[in-house]
Protein backbone atom coordinates (compact mmCIF):
# COMPACT_ATOMS: atom_id res chain seq x y z
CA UNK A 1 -69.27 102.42 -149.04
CA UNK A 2 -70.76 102.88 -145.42
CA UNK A 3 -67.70 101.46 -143.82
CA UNK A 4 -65.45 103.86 -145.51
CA UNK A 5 -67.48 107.18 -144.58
CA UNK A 6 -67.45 105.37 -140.79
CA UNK A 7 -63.73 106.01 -141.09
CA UNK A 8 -64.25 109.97 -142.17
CA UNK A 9 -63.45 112.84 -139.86
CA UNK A 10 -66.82 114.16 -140.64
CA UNK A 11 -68.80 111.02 -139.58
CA UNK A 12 -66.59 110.73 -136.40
CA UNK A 13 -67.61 114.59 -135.45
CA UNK A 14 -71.36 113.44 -136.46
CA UNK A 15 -70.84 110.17 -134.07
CA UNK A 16 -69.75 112.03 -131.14
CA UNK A 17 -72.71 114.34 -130.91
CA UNK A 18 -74.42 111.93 -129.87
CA UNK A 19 -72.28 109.90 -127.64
CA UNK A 20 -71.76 110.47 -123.93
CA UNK A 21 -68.85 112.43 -122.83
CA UNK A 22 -66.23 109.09 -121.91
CA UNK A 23 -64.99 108.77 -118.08
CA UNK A 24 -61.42 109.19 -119.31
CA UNK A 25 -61.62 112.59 -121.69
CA UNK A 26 -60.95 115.57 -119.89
CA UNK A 27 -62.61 119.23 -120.17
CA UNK A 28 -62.20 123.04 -119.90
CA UNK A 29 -59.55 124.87 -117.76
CA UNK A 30 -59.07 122.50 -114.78
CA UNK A 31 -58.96 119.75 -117.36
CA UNK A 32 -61.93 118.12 -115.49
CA UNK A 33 -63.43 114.85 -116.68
CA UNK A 34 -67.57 114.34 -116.26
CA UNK A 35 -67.17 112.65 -113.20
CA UNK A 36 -64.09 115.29 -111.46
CA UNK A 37 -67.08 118.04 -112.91
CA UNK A 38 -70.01 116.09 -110.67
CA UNK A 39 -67.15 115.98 -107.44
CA UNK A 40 -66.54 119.41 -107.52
CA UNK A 41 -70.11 120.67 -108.09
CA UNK A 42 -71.14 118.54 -104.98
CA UNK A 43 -68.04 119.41 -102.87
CA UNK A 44 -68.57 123.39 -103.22
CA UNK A 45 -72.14 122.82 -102.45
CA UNK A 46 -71.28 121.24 -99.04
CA UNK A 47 -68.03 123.34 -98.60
CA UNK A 48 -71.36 126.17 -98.84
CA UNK A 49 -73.19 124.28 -96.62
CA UNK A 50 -70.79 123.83 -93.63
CA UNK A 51 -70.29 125.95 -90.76
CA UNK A 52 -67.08 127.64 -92.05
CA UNK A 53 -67.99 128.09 -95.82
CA UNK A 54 -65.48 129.56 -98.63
CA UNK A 55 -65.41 133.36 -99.15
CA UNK A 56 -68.19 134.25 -101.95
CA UNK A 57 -66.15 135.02 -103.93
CA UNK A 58 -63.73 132.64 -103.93
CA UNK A 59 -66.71 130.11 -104.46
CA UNK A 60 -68.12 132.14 -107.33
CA UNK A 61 -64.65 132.20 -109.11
CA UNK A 62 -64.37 128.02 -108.88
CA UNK A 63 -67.79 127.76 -109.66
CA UNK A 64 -66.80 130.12 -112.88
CA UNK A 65 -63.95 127.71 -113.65
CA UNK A 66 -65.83 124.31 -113.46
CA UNK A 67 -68.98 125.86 -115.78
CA UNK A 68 -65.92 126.31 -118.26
CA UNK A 69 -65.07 122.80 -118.71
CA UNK A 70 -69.22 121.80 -118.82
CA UNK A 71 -69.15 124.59 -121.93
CA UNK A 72 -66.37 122.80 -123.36
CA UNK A 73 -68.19 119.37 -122.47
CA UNK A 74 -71.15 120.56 -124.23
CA UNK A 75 -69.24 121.75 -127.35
CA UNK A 76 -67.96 118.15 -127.89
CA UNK A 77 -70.78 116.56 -126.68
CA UNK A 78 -73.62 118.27 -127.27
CA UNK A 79 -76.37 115.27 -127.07
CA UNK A 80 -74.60 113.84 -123.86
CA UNK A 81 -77.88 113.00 -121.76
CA UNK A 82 -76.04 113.81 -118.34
CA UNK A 83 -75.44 117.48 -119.06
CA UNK A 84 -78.99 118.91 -118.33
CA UNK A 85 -78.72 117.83 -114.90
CA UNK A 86 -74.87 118.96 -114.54
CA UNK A 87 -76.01 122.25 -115.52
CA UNK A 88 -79.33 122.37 -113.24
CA UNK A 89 -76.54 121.48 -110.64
CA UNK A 90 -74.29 124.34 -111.69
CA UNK A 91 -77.16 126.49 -111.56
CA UNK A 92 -78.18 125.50 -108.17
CA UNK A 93 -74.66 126.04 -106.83
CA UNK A 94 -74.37 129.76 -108.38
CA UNK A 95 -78.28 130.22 -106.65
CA UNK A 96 -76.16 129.12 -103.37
CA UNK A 97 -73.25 131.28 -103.49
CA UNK A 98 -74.41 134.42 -101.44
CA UNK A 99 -73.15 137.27 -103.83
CA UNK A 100 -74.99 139.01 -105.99
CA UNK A 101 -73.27 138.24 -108.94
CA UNK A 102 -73.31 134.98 -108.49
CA UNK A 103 -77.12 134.79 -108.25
CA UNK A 104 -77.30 137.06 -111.06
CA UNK A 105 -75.22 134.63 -113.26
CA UNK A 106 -78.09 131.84 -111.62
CA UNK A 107 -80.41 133.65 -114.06
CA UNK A 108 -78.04 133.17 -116.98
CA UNK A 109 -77.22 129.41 -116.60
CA UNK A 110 -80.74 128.93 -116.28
CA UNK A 111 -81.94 130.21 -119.37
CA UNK A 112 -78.91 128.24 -121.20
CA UNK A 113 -80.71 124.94 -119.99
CA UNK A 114 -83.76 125.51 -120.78
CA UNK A 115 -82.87 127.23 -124.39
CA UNK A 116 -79.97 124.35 -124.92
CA UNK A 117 -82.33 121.37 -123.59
CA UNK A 118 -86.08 122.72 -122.95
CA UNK A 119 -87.39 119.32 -123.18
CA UNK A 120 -84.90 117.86 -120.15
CA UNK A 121 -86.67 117.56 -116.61
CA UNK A 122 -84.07 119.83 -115.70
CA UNK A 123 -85.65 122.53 -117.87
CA UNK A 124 -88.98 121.84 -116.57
CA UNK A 125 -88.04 122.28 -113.56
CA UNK A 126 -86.46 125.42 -113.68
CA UNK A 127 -89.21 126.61 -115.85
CA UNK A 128 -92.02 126.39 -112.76
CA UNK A 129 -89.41 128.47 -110.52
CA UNK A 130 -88.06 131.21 -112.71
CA UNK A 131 -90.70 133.34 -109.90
CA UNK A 132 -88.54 132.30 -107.29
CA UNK A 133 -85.42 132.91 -108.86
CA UNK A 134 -86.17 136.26 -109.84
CA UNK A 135 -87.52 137.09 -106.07
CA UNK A 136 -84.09 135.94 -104.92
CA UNK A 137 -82.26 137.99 -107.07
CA UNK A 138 -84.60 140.93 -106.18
CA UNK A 139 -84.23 140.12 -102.18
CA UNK A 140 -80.78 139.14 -102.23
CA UNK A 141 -81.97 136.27 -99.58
């Protein structure tokens, strides 16, 4: 009997809950898989970081585009352990990005990790700096 519901589309939806995303299953708009999502979080970071960054806006539109595929990431795995910290990354880069709208949407993609995963690190983490945050937003610095 147990072997048979194993075999049900119901138990396979159940079963991947709780699974991590695989290396080889591909997400969102850019089709992006969890590792291509990690790259590109890290590369606009340092593309931010160097002496001839990306237009805001420009940055705030990929940055837009790769949260899409972690949403669609997160639909199919919901209980993947690496997507706290993919999303305390994708916060971090929107906090970068110096438009307002950008660190306006910082406030949002906080509060979806720590509602979504309030016991993660991540959340903690966040938690202990919403002050900051909203003194950024407030400054614009």
């Amino acid at each position: 009997m147990l072997l048979a519901a194993s075999f049900s589309p119901a138990f396979a939806q159940t079963s991947a809950a709780h699974r991590l995303a695989p290396a080889d299953e591909y997400f969102g708009p850019l089709k992006m898989s969890v590792l291509g999502i990690g790259n590109a979080l890290r590369s606009e970071a340092g593309r931010l970081a160097s002496p001839a960054p990306p237009e805001p806006a420009a940055a705030y539109a990929h940055a837009n585009l790769v949260e899409r595929s972690v949403q669609d990431w997160e639909a199919k795995y919901p209980a993947d352990r690496w997507l706290p910290r993919t999303i305390f990354v994708l916060q971090r880069l929107y906090v970068q990005i110096p438009h307002a709208e950008s660190r306006r949407h910082a406030l949002e993609v906080a509060t979806w990790l720590i509602t979504r995963y309030p016991s993660s690190p991540e959340a903690a983490q966040l938690r202990n700096e919403v002050g900051y945050l909203t003194e950024t937003l407030r400054t614009g610095e």
